[in-house]
C-alpha atoms as a PDB file:
ATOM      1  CA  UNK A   1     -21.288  -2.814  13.960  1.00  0.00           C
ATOM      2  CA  UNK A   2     -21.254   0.689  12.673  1.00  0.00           C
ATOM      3  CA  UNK A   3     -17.975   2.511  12.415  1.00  0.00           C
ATOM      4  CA  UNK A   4     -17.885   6.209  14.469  1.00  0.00           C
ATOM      5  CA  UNK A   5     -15.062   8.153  11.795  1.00  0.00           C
ATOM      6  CA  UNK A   6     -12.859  10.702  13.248  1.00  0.00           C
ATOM      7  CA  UNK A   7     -11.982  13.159  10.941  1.00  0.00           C
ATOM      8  CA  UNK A   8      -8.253  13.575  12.012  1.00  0.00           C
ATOM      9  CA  UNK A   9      -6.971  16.037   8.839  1.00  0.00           C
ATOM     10  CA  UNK A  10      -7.976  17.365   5.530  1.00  0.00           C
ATOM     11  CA  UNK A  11      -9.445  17.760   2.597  1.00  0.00           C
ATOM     12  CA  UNK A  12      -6.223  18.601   1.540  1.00  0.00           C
ATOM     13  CA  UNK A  13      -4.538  16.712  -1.778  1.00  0.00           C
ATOM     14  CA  UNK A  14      -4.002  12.675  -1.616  1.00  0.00           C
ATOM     15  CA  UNK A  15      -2.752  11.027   1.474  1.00  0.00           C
ATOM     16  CA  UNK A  16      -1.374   7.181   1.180  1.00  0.00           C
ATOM     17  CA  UNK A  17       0.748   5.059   2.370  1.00  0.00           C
ATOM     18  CA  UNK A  18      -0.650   4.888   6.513  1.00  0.00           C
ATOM     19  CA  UNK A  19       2.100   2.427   8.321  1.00  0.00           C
ATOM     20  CA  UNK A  20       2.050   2.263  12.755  1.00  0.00           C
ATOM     21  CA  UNK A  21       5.701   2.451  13.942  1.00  0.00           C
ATOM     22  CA  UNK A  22       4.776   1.358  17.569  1.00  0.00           C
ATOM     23  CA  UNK A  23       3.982   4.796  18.790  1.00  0.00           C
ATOM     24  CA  UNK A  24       2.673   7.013  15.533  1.00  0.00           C
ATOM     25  CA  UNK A  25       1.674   7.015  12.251  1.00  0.00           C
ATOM     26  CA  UNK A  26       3.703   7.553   9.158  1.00  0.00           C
ATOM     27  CA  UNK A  27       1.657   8.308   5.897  1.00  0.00           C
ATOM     28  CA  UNK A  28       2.361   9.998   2.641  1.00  0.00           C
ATOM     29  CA  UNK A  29       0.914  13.142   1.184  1.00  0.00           C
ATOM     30  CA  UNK A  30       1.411  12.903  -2.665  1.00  0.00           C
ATOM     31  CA  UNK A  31       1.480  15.775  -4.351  1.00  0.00           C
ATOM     32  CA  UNK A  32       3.103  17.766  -1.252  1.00  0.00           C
ATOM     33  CA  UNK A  33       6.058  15.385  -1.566  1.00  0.00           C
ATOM     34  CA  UNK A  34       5.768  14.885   1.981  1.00  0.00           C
ATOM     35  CA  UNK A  35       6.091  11.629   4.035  1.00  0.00           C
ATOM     36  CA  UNK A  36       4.130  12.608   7.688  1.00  0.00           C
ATOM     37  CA  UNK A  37       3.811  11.550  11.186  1.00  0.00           C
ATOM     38  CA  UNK A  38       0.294  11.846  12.924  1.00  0.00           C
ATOM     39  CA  UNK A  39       1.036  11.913  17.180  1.00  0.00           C
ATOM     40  CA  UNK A  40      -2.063  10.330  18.557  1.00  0.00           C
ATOM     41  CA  UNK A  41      -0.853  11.320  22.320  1.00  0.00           C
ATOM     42  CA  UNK A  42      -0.439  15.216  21.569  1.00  0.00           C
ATOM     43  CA  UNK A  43      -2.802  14.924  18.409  1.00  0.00           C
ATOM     44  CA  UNK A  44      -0.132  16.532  16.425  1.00  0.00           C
ATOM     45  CA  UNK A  45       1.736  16.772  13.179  1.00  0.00           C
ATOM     46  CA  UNK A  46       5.140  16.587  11.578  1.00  0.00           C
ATOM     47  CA  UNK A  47       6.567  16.483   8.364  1.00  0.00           C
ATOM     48  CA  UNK A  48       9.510  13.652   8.396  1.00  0.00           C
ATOM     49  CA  UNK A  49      10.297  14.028   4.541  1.00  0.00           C
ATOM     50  CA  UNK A  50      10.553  16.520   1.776  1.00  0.00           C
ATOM     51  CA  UNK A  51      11.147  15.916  -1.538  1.00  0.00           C
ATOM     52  CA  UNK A  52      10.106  12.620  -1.531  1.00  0.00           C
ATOM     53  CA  UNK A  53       9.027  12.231  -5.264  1.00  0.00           C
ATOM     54  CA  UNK A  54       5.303  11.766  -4.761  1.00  0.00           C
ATOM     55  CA  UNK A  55       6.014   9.104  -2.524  1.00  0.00           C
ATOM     56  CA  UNK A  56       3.105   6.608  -2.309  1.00  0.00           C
ATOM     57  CA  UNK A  57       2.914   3.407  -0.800  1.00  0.00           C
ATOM     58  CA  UNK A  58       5.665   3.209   2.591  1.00  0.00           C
ATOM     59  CA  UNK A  59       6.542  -0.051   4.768  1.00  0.00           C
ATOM     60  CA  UNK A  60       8.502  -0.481   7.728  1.00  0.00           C
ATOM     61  CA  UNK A  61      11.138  -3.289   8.197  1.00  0.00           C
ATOM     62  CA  UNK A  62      12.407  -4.833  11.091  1.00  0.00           C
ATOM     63  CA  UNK A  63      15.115  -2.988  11.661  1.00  0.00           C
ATOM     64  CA  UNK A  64      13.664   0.738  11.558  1.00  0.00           C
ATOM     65  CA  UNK A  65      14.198   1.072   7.679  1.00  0.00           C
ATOM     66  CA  UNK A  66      11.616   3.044   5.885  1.00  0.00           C
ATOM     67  CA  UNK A  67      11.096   1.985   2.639  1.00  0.00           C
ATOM     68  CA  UNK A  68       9.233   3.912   0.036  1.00  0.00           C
ATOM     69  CA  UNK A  69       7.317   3.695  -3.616  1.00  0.00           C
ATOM     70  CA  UNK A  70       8.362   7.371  -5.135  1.00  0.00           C
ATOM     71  CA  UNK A  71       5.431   7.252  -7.904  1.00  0.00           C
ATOM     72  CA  UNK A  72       6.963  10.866  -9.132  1.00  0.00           C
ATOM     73  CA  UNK A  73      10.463  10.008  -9.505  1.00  0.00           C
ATOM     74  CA  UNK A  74       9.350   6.104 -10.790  1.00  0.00           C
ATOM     75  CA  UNK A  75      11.935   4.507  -8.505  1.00  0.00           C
ATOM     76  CA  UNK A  76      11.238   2.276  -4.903  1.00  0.00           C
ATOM     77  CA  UNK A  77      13.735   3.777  -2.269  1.00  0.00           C
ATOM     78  CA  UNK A  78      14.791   3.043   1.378  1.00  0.00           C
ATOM     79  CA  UNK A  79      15.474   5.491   4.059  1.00  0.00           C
ATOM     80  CA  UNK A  80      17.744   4.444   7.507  1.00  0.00           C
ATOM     81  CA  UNK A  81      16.869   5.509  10.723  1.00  0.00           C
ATOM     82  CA  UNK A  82      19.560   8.267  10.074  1.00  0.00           C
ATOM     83  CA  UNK A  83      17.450   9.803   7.405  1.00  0.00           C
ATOM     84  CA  UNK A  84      19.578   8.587   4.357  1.00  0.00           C
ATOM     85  CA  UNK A  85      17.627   7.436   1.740  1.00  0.00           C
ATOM     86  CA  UNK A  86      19.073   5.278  -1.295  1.00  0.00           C
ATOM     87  CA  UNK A  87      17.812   3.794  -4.620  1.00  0.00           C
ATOM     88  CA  UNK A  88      16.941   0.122  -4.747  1.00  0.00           C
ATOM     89  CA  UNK A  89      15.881   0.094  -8.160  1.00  0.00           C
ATOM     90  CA  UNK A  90      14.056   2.584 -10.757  1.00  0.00           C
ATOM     91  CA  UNK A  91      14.414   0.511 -13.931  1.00  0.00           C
ATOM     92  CA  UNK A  92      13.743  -3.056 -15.015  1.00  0.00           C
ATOM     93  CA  UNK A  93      16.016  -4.607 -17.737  1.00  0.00           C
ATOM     94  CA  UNK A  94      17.033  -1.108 -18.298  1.00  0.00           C
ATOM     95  CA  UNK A  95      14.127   0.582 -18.830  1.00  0.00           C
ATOM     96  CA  UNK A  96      12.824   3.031 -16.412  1.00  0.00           C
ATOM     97  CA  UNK A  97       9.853   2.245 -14.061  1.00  0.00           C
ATOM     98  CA  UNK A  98       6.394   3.140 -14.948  1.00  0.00           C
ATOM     99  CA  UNK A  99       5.483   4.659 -11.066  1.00  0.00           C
ATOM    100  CA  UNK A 100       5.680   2.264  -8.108  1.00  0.00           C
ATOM    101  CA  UNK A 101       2.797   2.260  -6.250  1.00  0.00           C
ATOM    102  CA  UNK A 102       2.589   0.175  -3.355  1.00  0.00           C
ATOM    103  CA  UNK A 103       4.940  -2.872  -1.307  1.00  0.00           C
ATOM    104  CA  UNK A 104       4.968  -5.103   1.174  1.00  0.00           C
ATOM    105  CA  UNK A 105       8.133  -7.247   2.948  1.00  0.00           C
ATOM    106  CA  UNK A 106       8.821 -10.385   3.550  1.00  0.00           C
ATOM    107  CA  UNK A 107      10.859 -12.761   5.877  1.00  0.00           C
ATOM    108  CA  UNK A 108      13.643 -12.979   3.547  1.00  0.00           C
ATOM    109  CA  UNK A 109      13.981  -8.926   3.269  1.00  0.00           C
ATOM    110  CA  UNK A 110      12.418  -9.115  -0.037  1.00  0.00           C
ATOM    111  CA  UNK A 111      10.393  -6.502  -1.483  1.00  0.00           C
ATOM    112  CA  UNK A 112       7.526  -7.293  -3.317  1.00  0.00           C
ATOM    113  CA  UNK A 113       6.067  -4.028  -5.287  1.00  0.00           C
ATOM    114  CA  UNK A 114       3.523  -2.693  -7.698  1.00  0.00           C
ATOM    115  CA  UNK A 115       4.034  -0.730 -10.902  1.00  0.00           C
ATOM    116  CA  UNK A 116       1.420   0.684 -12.796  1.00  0.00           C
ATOM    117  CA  UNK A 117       0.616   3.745 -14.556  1.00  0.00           C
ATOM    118  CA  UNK A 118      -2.612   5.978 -14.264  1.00  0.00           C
ATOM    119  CA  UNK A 119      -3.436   9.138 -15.131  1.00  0.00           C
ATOM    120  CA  UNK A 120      -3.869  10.056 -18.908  1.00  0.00           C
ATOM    121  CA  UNK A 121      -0.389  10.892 -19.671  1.00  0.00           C
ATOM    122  CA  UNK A 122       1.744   7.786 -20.563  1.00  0.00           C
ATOM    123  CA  UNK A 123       4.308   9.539 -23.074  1.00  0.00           C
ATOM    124  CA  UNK A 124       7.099   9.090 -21.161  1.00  0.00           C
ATOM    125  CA  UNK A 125       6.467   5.397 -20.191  1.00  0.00           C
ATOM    126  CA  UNK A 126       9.358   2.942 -21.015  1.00  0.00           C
ATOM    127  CA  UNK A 127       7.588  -0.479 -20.070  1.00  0.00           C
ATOM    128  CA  UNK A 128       4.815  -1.599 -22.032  1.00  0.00           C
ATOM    129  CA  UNK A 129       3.326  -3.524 -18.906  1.00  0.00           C
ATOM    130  CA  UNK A 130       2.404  -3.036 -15.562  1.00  0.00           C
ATOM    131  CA  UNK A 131       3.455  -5.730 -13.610  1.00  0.00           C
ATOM    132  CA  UNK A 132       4.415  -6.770  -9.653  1.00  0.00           C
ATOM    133  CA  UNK A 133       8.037  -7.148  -9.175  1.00  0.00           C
ATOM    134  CA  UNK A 134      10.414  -8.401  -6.433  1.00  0.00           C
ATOM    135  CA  UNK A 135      13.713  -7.115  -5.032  1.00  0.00           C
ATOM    136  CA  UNK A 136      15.887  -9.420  -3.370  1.00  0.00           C
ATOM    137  CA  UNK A 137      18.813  -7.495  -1.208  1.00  0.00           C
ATOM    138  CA  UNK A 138      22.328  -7.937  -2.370  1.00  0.00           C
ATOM    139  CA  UNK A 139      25.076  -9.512  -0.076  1.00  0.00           C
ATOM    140  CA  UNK A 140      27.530  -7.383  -1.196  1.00  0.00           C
ATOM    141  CA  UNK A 141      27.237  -3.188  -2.764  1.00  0.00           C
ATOM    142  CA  UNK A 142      25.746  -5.193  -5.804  1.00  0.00           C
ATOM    143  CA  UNK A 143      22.439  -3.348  -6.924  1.00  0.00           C
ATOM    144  CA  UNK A 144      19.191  -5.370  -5.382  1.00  0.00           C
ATOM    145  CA  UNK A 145      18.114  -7.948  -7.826  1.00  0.00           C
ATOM    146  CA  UNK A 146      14.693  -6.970  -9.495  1.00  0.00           C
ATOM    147  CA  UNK A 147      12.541  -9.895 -10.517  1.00  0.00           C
ATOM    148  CA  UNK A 148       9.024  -9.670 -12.519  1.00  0.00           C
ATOM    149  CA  UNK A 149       6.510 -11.681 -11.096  1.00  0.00           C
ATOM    150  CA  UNK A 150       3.381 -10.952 -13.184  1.00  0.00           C
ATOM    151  CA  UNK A 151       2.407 -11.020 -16.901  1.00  0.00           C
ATOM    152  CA  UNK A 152      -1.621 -10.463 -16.486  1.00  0.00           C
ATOM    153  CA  UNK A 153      -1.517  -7.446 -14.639  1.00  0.00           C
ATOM    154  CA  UNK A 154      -2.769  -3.838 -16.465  1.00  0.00           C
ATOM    155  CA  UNK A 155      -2.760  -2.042 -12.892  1.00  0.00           C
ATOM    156  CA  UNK A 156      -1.802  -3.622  -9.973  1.00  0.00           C
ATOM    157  CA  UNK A 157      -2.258  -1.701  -7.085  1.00  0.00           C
ATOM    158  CA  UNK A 158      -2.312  -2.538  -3.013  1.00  0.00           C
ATOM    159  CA  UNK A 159      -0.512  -6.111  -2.568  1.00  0.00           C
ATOM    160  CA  UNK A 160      -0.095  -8.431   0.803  1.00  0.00           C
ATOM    161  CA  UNK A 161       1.382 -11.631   1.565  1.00  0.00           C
ATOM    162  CA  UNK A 162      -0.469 -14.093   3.542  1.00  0.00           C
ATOM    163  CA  UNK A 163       1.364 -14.971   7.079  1.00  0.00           C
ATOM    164  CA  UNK A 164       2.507 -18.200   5.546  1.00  0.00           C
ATOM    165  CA  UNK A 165       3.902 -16.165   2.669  1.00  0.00           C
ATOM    166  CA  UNK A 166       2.707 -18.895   0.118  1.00  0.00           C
ATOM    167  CA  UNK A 167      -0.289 -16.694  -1.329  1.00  0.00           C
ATOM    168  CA  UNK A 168       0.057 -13.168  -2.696  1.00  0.00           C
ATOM    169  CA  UNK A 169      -2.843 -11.243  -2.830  1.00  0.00           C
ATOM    170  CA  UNK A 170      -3.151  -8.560  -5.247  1.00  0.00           C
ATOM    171  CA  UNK A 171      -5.602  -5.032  -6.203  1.00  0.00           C
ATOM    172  CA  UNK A 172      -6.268  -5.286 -10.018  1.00  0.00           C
ATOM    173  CA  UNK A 173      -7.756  -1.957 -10.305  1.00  0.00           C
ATOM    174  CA  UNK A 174      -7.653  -0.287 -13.863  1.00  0.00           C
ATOM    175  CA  UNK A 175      -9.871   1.897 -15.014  1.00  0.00           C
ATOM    176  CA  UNK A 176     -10.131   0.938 -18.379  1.00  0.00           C
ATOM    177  CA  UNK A 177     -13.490  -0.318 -19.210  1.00  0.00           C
ATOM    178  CA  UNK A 178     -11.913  -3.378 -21.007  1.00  0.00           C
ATOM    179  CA  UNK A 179      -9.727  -4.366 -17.890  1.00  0.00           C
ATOM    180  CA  UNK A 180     -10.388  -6.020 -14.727  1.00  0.00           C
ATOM    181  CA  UNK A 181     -11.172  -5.238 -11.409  1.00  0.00           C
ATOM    182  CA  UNK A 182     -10.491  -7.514  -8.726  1.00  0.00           C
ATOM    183  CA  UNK A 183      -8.980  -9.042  -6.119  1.00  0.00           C
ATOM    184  CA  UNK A 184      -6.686 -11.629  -6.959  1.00  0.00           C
ATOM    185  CA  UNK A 185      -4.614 -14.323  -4.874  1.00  0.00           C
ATOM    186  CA  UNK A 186      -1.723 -16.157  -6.690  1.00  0.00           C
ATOM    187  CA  UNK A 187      -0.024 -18.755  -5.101  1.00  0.00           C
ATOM    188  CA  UNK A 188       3.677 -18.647  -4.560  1.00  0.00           C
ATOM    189  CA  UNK A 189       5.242 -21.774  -5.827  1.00  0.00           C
ATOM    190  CA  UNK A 190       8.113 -23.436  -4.025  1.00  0.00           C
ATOM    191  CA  UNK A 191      10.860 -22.530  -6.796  1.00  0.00           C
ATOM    192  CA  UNK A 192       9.569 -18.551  -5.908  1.00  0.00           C
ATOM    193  CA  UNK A 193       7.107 -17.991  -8.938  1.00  0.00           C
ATOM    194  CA  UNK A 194       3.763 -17.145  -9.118  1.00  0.00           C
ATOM    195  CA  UNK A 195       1.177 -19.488  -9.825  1.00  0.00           C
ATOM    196  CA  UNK A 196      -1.978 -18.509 -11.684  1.00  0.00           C
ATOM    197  CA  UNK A 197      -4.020 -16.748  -9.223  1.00  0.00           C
ATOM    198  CA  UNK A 198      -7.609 -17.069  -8.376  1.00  0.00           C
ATOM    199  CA  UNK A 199     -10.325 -14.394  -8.593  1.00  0.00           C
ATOM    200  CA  UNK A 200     -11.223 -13.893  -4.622  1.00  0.00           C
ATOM    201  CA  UNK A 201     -13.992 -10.803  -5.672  1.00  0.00           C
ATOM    202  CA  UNK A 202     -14.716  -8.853  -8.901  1.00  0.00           C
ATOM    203  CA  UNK A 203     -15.711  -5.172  -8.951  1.00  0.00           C
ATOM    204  CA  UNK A 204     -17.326  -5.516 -12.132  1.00  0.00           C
ATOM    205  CA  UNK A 205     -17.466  -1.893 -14.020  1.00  0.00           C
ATOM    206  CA  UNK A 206     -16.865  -0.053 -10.398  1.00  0.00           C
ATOM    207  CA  UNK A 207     -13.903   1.370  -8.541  1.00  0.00           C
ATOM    208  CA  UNK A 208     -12.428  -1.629  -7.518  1.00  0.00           C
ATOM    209  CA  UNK A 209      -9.367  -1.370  -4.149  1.00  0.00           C
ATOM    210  CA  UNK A 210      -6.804   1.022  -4.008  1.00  0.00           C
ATOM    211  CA  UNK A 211      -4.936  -0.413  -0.854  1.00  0.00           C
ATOM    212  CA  UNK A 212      -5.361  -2.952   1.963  1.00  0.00           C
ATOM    213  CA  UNK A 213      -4.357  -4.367   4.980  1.00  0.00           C
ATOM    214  CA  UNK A 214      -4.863  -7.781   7.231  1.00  0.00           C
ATOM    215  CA  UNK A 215      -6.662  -8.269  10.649  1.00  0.00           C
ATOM    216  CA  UNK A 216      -5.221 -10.900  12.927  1.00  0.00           C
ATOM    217  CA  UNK A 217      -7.793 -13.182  11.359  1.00  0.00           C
ATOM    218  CA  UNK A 218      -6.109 -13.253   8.282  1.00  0.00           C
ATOM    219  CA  UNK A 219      -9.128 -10.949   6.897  1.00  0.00           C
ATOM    220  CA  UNK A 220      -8.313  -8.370   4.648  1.00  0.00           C
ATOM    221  CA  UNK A 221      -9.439  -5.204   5.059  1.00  0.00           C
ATOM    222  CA  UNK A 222      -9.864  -2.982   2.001  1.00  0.00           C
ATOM    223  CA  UNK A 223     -10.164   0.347   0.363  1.00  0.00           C
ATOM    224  CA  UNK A 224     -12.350   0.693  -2.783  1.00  0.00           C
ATOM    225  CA  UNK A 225     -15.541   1.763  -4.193  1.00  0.00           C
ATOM    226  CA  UNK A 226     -16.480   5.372  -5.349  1.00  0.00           C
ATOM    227  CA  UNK A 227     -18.928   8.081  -5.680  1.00  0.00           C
ATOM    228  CA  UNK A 228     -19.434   7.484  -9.257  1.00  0.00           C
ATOM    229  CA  UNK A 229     -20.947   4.292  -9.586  1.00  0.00           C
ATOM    230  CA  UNK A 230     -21.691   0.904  -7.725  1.00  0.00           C
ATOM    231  CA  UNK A 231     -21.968   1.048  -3.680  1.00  0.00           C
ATOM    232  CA  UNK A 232     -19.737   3.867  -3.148  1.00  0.00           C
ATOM    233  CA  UNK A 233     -16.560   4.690  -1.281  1.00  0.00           C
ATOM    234  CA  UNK A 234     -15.952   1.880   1.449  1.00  0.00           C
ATOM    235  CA  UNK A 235     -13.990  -0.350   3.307  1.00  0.00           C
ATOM    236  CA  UNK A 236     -14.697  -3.812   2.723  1.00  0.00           C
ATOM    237  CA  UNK A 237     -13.427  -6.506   4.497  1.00  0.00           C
ATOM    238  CA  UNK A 238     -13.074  -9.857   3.190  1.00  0.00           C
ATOM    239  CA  UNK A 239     -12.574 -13.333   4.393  1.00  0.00           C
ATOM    240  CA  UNK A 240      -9.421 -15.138   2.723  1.00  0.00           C
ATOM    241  CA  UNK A 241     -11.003 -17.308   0.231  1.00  0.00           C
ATOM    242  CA  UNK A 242     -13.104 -13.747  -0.972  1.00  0.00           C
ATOM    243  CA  UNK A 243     -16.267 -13.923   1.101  1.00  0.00           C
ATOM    244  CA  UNK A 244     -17.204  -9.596   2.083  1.00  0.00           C
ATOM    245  CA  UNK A 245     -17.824 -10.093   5.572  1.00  0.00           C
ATOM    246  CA  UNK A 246     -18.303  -6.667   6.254  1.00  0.00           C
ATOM    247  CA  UNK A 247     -18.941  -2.960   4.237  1.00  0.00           C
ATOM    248  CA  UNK A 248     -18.876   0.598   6.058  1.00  0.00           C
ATOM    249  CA  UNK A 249     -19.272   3.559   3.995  1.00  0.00           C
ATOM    250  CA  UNK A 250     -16.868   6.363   3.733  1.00  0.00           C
ATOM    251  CA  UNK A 251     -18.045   9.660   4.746  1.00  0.00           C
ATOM    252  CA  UNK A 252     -16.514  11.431   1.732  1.00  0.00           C
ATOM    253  CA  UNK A 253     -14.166  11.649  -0.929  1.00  0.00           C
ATOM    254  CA  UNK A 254     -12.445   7.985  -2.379  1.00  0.00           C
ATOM    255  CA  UNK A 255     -10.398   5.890   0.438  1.00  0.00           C
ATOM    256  CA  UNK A 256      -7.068   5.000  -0.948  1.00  0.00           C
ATOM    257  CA  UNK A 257      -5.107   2.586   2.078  1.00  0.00           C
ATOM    258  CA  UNK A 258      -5.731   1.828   5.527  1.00  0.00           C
ATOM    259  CA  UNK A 259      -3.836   0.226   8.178  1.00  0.00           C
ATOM    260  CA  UNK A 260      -4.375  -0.062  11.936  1.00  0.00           C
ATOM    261  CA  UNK A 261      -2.589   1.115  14.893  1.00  0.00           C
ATOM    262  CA  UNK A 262      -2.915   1.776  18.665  1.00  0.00           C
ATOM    263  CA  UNK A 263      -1.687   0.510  21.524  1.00  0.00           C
ATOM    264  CA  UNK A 264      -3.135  -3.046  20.653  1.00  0.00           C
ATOM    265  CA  UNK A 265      -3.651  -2.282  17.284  1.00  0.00           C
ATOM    266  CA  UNK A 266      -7.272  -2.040  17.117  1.00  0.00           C
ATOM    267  CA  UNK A 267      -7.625   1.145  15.434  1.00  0.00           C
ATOM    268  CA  UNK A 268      -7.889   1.851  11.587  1.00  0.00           C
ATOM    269  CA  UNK A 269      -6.308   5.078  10.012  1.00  0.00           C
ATOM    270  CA  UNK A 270      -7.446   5.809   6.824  1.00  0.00           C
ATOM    271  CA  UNK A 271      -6.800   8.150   3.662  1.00  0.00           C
ATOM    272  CA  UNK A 272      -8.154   9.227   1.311  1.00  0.00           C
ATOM    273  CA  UNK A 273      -7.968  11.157  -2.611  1.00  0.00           C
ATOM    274  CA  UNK A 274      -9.066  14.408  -0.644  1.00  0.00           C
ATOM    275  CA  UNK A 275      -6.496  13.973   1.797  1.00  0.00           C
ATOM    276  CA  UNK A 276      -8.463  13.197   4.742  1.00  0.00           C
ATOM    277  CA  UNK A 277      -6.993  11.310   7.236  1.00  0.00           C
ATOM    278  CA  UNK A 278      -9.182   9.272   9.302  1.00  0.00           C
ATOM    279  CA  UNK A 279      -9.579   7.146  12.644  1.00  0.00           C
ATOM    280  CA  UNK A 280     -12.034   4.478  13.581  1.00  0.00           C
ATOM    281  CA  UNK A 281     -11.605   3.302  17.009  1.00  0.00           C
ATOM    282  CA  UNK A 282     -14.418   0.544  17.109  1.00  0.00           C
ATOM    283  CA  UNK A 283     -13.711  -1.763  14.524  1.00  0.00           C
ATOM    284  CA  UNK A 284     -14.025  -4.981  16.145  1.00  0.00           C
ATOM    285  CA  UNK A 285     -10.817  -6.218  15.014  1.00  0.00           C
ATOM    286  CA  UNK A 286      -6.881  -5.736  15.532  1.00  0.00           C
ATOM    287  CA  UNK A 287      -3.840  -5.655  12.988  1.00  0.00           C
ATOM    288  CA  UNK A 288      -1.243  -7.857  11.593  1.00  0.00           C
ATOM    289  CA  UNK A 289       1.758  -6.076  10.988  1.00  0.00           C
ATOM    290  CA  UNK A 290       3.603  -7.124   7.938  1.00  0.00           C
ATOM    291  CA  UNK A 291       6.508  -7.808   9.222  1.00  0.00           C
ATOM    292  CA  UNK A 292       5.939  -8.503  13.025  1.00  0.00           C
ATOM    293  CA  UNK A 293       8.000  -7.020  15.455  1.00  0.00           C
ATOM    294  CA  UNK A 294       8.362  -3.610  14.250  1.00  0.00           C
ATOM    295  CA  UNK A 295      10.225  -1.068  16.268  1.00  0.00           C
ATOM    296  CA  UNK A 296       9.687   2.428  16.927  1.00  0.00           C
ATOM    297  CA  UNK A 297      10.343   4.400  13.780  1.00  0.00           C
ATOM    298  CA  UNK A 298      13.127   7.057  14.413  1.00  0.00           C
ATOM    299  CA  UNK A 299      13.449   9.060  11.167  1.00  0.00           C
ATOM    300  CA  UNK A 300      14.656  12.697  10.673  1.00  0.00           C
ATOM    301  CA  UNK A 301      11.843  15.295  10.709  1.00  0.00           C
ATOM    302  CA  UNK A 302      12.780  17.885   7.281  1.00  0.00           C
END
């Protein structure tokens, strides 16, 4: 099936993040500090959030909570449906964040995140890895509890848990031409660790995915691929165990995330480094939310 893609907004400067709250979408426009809403009814747009640190990566939780990656400010941060927005962690074992990227929830409230830094300019960096971590909520005003989860990561990037939560499947996408690029799927053992993971699909010396979201299949559907080398900017969307099932070309510029939406979730929003935001309406497939049951995102437009 070819993809129609509706050019929605942009070029503009990197958009990320795309997550439905029932009725809109809520995406991230990095070096504007901005977290947006896209109105698919009146077609418009609203700034929610200011300031936001180069916020990246953004999930919703049950309960209306948006939680956040701030790449810029190196710290993963929640904001309430009244707008507040608080720190859940910015350092690990003291040391100061390299720039969280991207997260997912689980059942438990957990937050599972990545942390790795790109660009050319790593004098400030604290951490001499790049690893996925996971915050466990406190019970109490105690500070969330920040776990480490990988050693073999050098940049992890988009991240998902299977529905069964008992796989974890992770974007290993440096840019070094030493370093891997892959898709990778660690099991989660019953004490809560990682296992070591399998290699699903490897990018070899191309652009390997940037961010990625399920089908109600179980399928993943992913951004990757660039003008540079290989087959180019795409979304590819692969079976569990790794097989591509399907490739569609982007019309320009690199795709960063995705993540569908609609009435019946059957429609894919995506963004990309030249800030486009997209729509494909005639995808074939419909989304998993991660975590189900999401409710109409409130927020405070800034």
């Amino acid at each position: 099936m070819s993809w129609n893609w509706e050019l929605l907004d942009g070029p503009d400067t990197i958009t990320e993040g795309p997550v439905w709250d029932g009725s809109s979408l809520i995406y991230t426009a990095i070096d504007h500090n901005e977290i947006r809403r896209f109105d698919p009814k009146t077609g418009k747009f609203a700034v929610v959030y200011r300031d936001t640190g180069a916020a990246n990566g953004l999930a919703l939780g049950p309960d209306g909570t948006l939680y956040a990656c701030e790449g810029g400010r190196r710290a993963v941060v929640a904001y309430d449906t009244s707008g507040e927005r608080s720190v859940l962690a910015d350092r690990f074992l003291g040391q100061r964040l390299n720039s969280p990227n991207d997260l997912v929830l689980d059942s438990l409230g957990r937050i599972w995140f990545t942390d790795p830094r790109y660009g050319d300019d790593h004098s400030d960096r604290e951490l001499d890895h790049c690893s996925v971590y996971r915050l466990t909520p406190s019970t109490s005003s105690a500070p969330w509890v920040i776990e480490r989860m990988t050693s073999d990561t050098t940049r992890p990037n988009g991240l998902l848990l299977s529905f069964d939560e008992r796989t974890l499947f992770v974007a290993q996408s440096d840019y070094t031409p030493s370093d891997a690029r892959q898709l990778r799927a660690y099991p989660v053992l019953d004490d809560g660790t990682l296992g070591q993971p399998t290699v699903l699909h490897d990018f070899g010396a191309h652009r390997g995915i940037d961010g990625m979201c399920f089908d109600t299949d179980g399928n993943i559907i992913a951004t990757c691929g660039w003008e540079v080398s290989g087959p180019g900017p795409r979304i590819a969307v692969f079976a569990p165990d790794g097989r591509v099932l399907e490739e569609h070309p982007l019309p320009d510029g690199r795709p960063t995330n995705c993540a569908f939406g609609g009435p019946n979730l059957d429609v894919l929003y995506v963004t990309s480094i030249s800030g486009h935001l997209y729509r494909i309406a005639n995808t074939g497939r419909r989304g998993a939310l991660q975590p189900p049951a999401v409710p109409p995102y409130v927020g405070q437009a800034g």
